[in-house]
Protein backbone atom coordinates (compact mmCIF):
# COMPACT_ATOMS: atom_id res chain seq x y z
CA UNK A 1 28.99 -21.63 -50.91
CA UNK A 2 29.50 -21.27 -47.40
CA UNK A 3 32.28 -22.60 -45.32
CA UNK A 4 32.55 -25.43 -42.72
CA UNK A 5 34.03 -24.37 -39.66
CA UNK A 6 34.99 -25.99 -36.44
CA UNK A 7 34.01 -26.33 -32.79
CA UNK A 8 37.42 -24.78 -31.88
CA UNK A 9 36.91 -22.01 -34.72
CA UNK A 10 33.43 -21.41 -33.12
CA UNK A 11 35.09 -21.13 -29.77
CA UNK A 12 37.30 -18.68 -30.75
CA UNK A 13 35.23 -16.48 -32.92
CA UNK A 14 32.38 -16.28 -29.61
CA UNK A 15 35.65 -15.53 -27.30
CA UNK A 16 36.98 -12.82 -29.65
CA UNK A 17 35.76 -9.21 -29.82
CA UNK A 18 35.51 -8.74 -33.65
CA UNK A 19 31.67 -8.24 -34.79
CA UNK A 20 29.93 -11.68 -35.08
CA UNK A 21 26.52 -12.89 -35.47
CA UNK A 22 26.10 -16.47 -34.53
CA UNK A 23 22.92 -18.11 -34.77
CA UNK A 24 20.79 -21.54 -34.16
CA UNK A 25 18.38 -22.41 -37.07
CA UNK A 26 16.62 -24.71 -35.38
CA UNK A 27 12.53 -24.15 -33.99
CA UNK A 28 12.90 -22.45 -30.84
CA UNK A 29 11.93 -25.94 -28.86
CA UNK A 30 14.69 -27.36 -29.65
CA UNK A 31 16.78 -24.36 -28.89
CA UNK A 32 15.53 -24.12 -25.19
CA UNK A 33 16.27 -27.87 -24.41
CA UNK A 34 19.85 -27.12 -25.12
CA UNK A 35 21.91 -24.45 -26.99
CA UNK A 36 25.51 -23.06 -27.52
CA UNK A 37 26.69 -20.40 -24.91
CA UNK A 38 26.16 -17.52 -27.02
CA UNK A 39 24.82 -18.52 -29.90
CA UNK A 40 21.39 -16.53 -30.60
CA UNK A 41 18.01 -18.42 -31.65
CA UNK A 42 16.49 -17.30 -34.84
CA UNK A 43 14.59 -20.25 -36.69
CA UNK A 44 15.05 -20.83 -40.51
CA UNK A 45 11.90 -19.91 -40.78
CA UNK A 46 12.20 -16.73 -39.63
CA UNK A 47 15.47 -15.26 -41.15
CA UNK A 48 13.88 -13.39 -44.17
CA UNK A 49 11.70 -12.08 -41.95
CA UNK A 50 14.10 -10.60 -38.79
CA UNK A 51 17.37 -11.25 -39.40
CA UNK A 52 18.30 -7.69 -41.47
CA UNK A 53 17.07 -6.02 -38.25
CA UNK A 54 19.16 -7.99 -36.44
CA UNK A 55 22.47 -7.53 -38.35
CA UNK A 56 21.67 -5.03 -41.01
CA UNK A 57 25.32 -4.97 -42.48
CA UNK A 58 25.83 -7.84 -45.00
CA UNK A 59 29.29 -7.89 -44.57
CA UNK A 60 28.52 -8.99 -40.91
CA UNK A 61 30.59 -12.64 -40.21
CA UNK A 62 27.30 -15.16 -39.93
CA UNK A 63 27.95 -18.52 -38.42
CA UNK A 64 25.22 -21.10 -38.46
CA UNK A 65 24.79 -23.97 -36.69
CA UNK A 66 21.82 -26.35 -35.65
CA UNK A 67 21.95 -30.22 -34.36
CA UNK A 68 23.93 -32.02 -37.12
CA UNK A 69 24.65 -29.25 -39.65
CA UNK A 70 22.60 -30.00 -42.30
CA UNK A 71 19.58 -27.34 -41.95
CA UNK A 72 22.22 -24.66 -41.17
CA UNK A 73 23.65 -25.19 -44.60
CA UNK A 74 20.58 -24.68 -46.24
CA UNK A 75 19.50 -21.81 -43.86
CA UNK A 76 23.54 -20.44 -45.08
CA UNK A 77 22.10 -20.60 -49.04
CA UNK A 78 19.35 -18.17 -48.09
CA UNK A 79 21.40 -15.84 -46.40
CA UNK A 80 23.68 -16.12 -49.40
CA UNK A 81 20.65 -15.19 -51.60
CA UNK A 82 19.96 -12.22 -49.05
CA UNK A 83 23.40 -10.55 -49.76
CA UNK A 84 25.13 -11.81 -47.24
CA UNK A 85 28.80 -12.55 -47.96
CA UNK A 86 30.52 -14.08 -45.06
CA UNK A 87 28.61 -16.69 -44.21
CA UNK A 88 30.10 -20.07 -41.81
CA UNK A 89 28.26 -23.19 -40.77
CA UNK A 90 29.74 -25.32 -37.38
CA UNK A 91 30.47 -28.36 -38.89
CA UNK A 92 28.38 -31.67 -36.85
CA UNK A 93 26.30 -28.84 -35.21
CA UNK A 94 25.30 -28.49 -31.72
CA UNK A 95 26.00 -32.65 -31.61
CA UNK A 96 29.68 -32.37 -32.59
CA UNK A 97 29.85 -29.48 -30.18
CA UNK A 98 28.68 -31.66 -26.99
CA UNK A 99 30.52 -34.90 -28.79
CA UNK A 100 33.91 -32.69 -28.47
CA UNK A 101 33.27 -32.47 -24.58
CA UNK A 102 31.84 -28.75 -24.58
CA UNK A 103 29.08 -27.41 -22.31
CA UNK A 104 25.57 -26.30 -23.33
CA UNK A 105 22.65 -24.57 -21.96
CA UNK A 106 19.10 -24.66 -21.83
CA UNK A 107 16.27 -22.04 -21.92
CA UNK A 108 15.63 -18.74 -23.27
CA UNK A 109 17.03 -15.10 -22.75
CA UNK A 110 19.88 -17.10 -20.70
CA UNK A 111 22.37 -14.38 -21.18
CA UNK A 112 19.95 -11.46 -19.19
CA UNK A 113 18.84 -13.84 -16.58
CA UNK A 114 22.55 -14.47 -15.93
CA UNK A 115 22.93 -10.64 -15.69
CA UNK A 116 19.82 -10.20 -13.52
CA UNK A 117 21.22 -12.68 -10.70
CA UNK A 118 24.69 -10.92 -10.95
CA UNK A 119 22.46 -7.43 -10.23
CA UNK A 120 20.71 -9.64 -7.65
CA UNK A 121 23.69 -10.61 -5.95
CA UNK A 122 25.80 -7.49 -6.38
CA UNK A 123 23.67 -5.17 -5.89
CA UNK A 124 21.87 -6.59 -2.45
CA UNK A 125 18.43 -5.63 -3.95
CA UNK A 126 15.87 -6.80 -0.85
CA UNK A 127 13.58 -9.63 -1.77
CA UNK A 128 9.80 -10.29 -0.82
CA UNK A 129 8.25 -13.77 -1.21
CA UNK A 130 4.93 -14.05 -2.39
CA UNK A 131 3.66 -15.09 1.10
CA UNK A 132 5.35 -12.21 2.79
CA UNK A 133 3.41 -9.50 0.36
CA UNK A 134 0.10 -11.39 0.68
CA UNK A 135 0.61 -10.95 4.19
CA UNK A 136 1.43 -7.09 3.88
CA UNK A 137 -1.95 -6.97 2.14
CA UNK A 138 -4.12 -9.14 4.18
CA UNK A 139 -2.93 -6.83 6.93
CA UNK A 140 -4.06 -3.60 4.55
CA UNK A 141 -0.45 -2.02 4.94
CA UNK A 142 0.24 0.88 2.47
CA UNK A 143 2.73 -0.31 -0.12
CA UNK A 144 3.33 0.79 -4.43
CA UNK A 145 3.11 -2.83 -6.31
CA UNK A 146 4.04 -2.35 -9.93
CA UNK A 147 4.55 -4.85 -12.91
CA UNK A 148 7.73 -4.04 -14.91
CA UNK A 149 6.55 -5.87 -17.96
CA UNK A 150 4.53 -5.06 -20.98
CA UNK A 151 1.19 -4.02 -20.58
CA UNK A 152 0.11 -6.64 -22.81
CA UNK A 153 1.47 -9.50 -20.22
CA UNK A 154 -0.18 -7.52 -17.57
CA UNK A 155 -3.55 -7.71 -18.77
CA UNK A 156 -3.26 -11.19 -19.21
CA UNK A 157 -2.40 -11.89 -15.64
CA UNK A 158 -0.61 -9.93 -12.50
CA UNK A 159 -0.43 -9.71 -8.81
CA UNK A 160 -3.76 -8.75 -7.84
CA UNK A 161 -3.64 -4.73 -7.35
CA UNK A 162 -0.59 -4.04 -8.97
CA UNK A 163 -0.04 -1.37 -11.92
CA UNK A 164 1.61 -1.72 -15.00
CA UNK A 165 4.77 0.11 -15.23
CA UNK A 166 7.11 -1.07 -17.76
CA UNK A 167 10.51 -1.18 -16.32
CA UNK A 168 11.93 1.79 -18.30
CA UNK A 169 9.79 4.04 -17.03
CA UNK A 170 9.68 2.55 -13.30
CA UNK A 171 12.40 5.82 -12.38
CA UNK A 172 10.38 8.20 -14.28
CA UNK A 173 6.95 7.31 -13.22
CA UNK A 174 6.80 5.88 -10.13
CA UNK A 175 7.12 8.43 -7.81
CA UNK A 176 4.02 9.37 -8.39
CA UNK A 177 2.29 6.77 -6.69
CA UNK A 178 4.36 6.94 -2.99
CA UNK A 179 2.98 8.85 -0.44
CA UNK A 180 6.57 9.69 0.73
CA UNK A 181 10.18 7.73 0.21
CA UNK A 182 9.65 5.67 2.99
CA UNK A 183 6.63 3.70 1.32
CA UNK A 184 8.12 0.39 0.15
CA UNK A 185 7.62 -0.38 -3.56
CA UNK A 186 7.13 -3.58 -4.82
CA UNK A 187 8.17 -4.56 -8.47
CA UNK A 188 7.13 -7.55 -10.19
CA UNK A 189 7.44 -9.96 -13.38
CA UNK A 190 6.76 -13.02 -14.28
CA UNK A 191 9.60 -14.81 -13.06
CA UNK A 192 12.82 -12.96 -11.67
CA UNK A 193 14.80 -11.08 -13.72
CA UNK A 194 12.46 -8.13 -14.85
CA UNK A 195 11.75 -7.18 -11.42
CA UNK A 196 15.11 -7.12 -9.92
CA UNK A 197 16.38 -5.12 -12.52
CA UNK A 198 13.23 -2.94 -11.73
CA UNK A 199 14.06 -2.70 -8.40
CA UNK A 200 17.52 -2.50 -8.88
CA UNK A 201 16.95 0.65 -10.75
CA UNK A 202 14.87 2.40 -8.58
CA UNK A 203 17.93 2.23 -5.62
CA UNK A 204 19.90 3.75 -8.05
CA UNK A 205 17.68 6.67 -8.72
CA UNK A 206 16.78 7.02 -4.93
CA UNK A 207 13.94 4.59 -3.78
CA UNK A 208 15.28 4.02 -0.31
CA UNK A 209 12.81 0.72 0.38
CA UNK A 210 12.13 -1.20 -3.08
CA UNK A 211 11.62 -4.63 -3.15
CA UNK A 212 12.07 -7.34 -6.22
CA UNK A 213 8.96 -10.30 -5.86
CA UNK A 214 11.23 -13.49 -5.82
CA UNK A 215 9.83 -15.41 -8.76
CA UNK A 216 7.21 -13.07 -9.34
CA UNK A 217 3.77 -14.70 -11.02
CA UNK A 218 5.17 -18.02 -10.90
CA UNK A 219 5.70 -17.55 -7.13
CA UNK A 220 2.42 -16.20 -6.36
CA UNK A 221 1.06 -19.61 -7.73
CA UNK A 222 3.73 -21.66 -6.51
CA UNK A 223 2.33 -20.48 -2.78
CA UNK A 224 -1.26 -21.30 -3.70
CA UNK A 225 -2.52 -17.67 -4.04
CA UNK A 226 -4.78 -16.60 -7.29
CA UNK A 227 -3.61 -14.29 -9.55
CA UNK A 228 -5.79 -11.05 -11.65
CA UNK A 229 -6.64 -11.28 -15.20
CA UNK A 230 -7.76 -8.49 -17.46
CA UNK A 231 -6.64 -5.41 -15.01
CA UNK A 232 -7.14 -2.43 -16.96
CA UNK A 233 -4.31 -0.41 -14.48
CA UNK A 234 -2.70 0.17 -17.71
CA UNK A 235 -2.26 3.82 -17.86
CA UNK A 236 1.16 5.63 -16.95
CA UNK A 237 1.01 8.69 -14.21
CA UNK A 238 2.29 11.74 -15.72
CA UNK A 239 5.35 13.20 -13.61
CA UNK A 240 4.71 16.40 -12.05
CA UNK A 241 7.98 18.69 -13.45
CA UNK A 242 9.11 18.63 -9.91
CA UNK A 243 9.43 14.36 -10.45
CA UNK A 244 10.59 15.01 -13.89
CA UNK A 245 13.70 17.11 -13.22
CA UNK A 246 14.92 14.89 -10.40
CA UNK A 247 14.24 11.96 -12.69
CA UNK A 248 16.46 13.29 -15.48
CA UNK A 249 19.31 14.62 -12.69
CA UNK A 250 19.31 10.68 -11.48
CA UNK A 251 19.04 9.02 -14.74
CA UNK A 252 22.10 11.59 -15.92
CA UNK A 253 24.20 10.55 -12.83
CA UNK A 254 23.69 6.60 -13.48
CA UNK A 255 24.64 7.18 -17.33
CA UNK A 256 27.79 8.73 -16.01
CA UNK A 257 28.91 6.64 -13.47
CA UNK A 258 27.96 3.71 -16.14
CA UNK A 259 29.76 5.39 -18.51
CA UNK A 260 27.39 6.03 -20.88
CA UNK A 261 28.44 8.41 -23.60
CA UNK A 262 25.62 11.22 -24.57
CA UNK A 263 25.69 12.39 -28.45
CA UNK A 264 24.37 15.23 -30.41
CA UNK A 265 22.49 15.45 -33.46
CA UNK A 266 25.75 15.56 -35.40
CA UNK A 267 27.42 12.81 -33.87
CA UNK A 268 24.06 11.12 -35.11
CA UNK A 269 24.02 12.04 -38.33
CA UNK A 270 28.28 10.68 -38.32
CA UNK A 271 26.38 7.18 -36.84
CA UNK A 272 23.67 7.02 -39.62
CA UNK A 273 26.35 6.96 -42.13
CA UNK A 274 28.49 4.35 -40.82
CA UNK A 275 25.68 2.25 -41.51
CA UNK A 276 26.98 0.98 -44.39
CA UNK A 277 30.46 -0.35 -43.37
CA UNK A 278 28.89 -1.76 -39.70
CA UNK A 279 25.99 -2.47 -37.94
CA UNK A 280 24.26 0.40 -36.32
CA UNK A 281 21.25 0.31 -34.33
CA UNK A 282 18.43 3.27 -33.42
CA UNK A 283 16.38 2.30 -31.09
CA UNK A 284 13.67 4.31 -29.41
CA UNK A 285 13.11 3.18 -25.27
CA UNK A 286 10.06 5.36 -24.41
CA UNK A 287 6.31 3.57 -24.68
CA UNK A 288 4.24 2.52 -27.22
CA UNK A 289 2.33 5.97 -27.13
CA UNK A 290 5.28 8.21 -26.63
CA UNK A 291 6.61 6.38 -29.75
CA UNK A 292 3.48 6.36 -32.21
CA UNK A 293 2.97 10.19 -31.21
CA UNK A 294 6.03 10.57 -32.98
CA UNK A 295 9.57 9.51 -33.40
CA UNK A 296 12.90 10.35 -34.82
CA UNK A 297 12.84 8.92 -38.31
CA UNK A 298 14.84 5.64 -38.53
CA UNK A 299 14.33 4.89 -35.34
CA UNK A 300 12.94 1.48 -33.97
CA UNK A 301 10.49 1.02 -30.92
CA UNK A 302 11.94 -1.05 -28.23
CA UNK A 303 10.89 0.13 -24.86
CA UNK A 304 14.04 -0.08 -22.95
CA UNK A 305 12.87 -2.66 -19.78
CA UNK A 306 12.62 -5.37 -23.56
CA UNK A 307 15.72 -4.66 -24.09
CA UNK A 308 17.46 -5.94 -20.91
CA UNK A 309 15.50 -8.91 -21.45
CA UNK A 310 16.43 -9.75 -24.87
């Protein structure tokens, strides 16, 4: 049976660095209104479903909570069931948590928005507002608008002309739609933080005049202007090897002034089987295509400008 465990316990446990995997059972509604700091949605619905590709090692500390405890216990019972042995539920829930005086927040992917205005802010990455682009094309200046999300939420609706370019492969790809480096490229999202990262990215790997579309979609309506629906501008521009190479050089010096380490097959191998004593994740960045064309065998898809987000 799973044990009970404290607001203060719960503090601690988020504050420490030993693995953890805390998680709110309750429908994602209910999540977004307010939420933990921290504390990851997955619905009790769901957690036969995703949670082993979430934490894949059973042995992974699990602590539960939802608004008054009671669904979390049950939720605990089927992760008991699944193999998991170290399972915890925050006693009162998310209503002993605010009772005890302790902040929540609302929303979803709070913890990457957070980032994406520290990038914003840090970083200086130049803004345009939606009525300062329309403006640019009302006047027919020559400027690269591109949509860092999926092409599925592209179709569905964008900035009228611009290209879907997801945002991993914004610094491999979109040189080749600039006439020159002076041409200022425009990257947008839905909302904020998928096109300043975008953007953000691009100054790293050269672009000398990028702009992020503050508020993206939602700001294009917000000022009154119509968006597309059902743009086909779905295919990605192959680089010429020219692009390529200076793509790779750039991405190689981020990684290293990031600190990224770079392994070899054998420190993969050494990876793979440490998968049964912690939680190790292979994950695949490239696009859909590149992926299905073929992969390395264990690995998951998630194109890399997802992963920021989530």
């Amino acid at each position: 049976m799973a044990k009970s465990i404290s607001v203060q316990e719960l503090k601690d446990a988020l504050a420490g660095e030993a693995p953890l995997a805390a998680i709110d059972v309750r429908e994602p509604a209910e999540y977004n209104l307010a939420h933990i700091p921290g504390v990851f949605s997955l619905p009790r619905r769901w957690l036969e479903f995703r949670l082993h590709s979430f934490v894949p090692f059973l042995h992974t500390p699990l602590i539960l909570c939802d608004d008054d405890g009671r669904r979390a216990a049950l939720a605990a019972s089927t992760l008991e069931a699944m193999g998991y042995s170290n399972v915890a539920v925050l006693a009162g829930g998310t209503n002993r948590w605010v009772a005890d005086g302790e902040a929540t927040e609302w929303g979803v992917n709070v913890p990457s928005k957070d980032f994406g205005e520290k990038v914003l802010l840090q970083g200086s990455v130049p803004e345009i507002t939606a009525d300062e682009l329309h403006a640019w094309q009302e006047r027919g200046e020559r400027f690269v608008l591109v949509d860092s999300r999926t092409p599925e939420e592209h179709r569905r609706m964008c900035i009228p002309g611009a290209r879907s370019m997801p945002g991993a492969e914004l610094g491999l790809r979109v040189w080749e739609l600039s006439d020159g480096e002076e041409t200022p490229i425009v990257v947008h999202c839905a909302g904020r933080t998928r096109s300043i990262i975008g953007a953000a990215t691009l100054q790293r790997m050269g672009a000398r005049n990028v702009f992020a579309l503050k508020n993206g979609t939602s700001g294009w309506r917000l000022a009154g202007l119509e968006l597309e629906t059902g743009s086909n501008r779905i295919d990605l521009p192959e680089p010429t090897p020219e692009h390529q190479r200076r793509a790779e050089e750039r991405a190689r010096r981020v990684a290293i002034e990031d600190g990224v380490r770079f392994e070899g097959i054998d420190d993969l191998e050494a990876l793979r089987s440490q998968a049964s004593n912690r939680n190790v994740y292979l994950l695949d960045v490239r696009n859909r295509d590149e992926y299905a064309a073929g992969h390395i065998p264990g690995f998951a898809w998630a194109p890399g400008g997802q992963l920021i987000r989530r």
